[in-house]
N, C-alpha and C. Protein backbone atom coordinates (compact mmCIF):
# COMPACT_ATOMS: atom_id res chain seq x y z
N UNK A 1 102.81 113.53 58.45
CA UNK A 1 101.50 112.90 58.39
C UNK A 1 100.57 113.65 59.34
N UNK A 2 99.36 113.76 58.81
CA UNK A 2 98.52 114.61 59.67
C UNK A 2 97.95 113.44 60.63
N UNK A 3 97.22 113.99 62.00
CA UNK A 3 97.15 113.57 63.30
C UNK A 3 95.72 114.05 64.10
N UNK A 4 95.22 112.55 64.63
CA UNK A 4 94.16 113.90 65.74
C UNK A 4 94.37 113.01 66.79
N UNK A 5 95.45 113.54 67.67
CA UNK A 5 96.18 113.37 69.01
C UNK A 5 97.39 112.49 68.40
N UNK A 6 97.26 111.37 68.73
CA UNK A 6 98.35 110.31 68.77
C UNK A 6 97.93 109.36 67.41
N UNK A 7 97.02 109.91 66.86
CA UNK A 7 96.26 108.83 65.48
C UNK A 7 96.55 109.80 64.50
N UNK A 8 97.50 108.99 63.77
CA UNK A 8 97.56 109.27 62.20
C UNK A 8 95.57 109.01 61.52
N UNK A 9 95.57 110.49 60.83
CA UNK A 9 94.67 110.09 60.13
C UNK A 9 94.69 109.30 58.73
N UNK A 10 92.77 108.72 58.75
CA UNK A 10 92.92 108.17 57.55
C UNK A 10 93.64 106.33 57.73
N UNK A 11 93.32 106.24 58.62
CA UNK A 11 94.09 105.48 59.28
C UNK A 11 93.42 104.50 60.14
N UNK A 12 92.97 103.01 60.34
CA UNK A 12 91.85 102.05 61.38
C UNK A 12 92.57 102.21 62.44
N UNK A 13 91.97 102.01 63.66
CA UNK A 13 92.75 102.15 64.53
C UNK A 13 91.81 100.81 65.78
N UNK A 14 92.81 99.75 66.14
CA UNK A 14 92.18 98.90 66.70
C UNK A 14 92.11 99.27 68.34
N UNK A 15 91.32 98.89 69.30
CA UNK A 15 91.56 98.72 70.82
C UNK A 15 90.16 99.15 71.47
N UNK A 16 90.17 99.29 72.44
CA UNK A 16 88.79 99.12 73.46
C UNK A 16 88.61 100.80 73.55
N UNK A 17 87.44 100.99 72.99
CA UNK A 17 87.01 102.15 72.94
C UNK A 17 86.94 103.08 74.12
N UNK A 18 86.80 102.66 75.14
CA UNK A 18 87.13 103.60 76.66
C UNK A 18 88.78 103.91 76.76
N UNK A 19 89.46 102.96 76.39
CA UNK A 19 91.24 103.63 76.37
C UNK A 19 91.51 104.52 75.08
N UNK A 20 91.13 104.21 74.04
CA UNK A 20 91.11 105.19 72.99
C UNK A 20 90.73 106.40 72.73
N UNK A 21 89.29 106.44 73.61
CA UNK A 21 88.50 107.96 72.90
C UNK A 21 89.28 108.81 73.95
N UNK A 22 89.58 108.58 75.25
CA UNK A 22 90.14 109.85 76.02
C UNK A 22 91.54 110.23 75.46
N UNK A 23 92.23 110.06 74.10
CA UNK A 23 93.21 110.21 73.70
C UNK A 23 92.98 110.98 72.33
N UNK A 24 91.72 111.29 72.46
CA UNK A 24 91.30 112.72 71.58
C UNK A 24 91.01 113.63 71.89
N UNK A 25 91.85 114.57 71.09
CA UNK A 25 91.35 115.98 72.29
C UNK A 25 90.28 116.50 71.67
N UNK A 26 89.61 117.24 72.48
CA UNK A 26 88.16 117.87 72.43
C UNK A 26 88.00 118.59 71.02
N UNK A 27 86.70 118.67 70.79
CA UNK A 27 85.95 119.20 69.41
C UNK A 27 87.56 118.84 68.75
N UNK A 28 87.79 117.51 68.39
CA UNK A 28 88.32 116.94 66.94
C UNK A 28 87.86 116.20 66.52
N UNK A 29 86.51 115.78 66.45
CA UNK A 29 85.82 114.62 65.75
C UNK A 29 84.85 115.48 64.96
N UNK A 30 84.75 115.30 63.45
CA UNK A 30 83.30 115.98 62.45
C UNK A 30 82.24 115.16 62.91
N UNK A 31 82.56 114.02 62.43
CA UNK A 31 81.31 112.64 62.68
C UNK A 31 81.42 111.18 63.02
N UNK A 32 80.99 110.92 64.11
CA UNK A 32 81.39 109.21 65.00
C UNK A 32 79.76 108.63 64.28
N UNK A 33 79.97 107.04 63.79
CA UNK A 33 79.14 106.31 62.93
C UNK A 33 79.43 105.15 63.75
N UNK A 34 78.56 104.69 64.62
CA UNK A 34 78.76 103.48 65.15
C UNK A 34 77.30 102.48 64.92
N UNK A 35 77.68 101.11 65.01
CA UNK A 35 76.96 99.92 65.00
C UNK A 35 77.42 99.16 66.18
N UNK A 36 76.94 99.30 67.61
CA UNK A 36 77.36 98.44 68.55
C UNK A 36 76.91 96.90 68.40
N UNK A 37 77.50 95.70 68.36
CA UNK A 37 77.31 94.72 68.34
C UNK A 37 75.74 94.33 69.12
N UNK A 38 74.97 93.68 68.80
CA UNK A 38 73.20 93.43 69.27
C UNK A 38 74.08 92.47 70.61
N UNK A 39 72.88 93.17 71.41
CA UNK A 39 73.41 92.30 72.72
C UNK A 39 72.83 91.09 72.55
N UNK A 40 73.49 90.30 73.48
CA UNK A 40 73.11 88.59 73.63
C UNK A 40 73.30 87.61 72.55
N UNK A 41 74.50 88.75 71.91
CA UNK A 41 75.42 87.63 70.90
C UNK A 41 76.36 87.11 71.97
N UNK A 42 75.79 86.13 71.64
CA UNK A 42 77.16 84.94 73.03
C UNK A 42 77.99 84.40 71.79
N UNK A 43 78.61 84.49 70.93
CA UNK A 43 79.59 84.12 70.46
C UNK A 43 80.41 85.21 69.94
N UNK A 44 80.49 86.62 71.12
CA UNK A 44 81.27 87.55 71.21
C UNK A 44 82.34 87.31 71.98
N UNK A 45 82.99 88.04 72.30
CA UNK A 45 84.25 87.82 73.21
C UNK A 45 84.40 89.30 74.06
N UNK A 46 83.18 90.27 73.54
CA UNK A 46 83.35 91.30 73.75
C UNK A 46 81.99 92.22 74.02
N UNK A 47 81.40 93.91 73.87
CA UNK A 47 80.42 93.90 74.26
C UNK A 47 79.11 93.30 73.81
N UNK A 48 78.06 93.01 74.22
CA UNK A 48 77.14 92.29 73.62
C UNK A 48 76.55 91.02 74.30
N UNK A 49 77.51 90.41 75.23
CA UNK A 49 77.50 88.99 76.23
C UNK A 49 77.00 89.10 77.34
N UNK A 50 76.69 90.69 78.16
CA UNK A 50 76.44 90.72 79.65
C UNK A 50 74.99 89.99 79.61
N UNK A 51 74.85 89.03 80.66
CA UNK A 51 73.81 88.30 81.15
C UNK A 51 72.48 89.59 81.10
N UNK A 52 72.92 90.44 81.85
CA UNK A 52 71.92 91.96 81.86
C UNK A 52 71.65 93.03 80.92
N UNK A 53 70.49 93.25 79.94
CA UNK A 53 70.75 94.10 78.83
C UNK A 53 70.68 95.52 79.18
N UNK A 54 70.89 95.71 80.93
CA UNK A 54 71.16 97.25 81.22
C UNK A 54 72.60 97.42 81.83
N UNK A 55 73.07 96.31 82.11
CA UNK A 55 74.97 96.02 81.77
C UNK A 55 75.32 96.70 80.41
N UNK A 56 74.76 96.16 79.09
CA UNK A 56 74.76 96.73 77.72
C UNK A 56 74.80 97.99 77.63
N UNK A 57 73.62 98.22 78.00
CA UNK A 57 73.23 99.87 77.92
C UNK A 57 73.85 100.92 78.67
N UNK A 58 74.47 100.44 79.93
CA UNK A 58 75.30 101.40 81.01
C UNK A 58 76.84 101.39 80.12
N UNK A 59 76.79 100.28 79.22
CA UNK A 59 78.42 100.46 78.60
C UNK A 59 77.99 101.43 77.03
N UNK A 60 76.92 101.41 76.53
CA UNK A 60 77.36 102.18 75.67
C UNK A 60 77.02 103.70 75.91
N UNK A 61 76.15 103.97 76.64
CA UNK A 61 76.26 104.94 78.02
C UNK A 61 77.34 105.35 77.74
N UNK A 62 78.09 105.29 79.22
CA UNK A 62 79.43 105.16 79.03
C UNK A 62 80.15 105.28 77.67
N UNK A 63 80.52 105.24 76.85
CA UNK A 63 81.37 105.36 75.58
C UNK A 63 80.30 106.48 75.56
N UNK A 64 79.71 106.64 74.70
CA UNK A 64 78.47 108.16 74.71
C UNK A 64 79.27 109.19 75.38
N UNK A 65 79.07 108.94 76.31
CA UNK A 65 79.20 110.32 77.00
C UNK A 65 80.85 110.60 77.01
N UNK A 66 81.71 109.20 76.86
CA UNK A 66 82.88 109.85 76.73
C UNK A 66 83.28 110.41 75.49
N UNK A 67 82.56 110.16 74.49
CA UNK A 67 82.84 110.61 73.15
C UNK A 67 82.49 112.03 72.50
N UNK A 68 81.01 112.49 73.26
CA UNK A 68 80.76 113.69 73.26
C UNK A 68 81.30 115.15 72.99
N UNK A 69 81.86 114.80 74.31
CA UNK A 69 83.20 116.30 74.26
C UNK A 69 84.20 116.04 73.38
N UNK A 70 84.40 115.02 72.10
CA UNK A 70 85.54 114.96 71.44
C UNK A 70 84.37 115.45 69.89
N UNK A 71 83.99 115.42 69.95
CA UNK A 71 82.83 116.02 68.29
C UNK A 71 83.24 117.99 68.80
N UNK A 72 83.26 118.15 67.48
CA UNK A 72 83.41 119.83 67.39
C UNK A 72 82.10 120.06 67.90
N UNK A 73 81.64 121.36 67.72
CA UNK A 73 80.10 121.59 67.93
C UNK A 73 79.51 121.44 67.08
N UNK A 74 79.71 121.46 65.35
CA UNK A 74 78.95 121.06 64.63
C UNK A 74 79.08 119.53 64.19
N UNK A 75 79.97 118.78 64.91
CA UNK A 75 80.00 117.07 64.84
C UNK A 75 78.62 116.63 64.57
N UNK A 76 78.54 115.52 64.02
CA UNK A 76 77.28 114.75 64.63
C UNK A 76 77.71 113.40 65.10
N UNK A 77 76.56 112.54 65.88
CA UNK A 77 76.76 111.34 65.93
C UNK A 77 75.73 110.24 65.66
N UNK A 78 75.85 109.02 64.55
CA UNK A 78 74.95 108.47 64.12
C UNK A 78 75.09 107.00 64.67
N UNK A 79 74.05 106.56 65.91
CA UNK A 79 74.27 105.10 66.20
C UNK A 79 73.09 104.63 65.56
N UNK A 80 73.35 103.56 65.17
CA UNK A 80 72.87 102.04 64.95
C UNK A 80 72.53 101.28 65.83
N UNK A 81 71.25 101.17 66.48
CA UNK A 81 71.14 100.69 67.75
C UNK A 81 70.82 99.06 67.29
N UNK A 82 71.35 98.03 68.00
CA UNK A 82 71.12 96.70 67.42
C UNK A 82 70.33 96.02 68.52
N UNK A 83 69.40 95.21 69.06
CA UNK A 83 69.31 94.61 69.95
C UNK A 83 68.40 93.31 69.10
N UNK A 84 68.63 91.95 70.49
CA UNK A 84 67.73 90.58 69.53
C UNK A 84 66.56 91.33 70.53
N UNK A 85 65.78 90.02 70.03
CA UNK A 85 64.18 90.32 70.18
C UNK A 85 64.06 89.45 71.39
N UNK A 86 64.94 88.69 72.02
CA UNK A 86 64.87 88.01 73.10
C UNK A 86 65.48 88.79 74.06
N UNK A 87 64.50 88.83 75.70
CA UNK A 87 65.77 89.72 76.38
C UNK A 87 65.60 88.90 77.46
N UNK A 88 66.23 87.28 77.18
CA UNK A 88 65.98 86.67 79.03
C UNK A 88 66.70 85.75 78.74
């Protein structure tokens, strides 16, 4: 079965995106497609809940930049930025 690191491709792969992406090695991603959950959904369990919507933003930050060095050089990356219209 083909592989990029420890992930069978072709394949969902569940868990918290900061333990996962450092388990790809560099330029093996073509294209990352994300939709981060809109912050100040409080009936998350997960990102999206911080009281602070620059808590939010320092976490997807964070994932960003760890994901970077795993796109080849011609990778791309397409986010979906979600946020509510309330920020208090």
């Amino acid at each position: 079965m083909n592989r990029i690191g420890p992930f069978p491709i072709n394949k969902t792969h569940e868990g918290d995106c900061l333990d996962l992406i450092p388990q790809l090695p560099d330029e093996s991603i073509h294209i990352v497609v994300t939709s981060p959950p809109y912050w100040g959904q409080r009936h998350s369990e997960g990102i999206g809940i911080e009281k602070d919507p620059r808590d939010y933003l320092r976490f997807l930050t964070q994932a960003f930049v760890e994901v970077l060095p795993k796109l080849r050089p011609e990778g791309i990356l397409w986010i979906n930025p979600q946020f509510t219209s309330s920020f208090g």
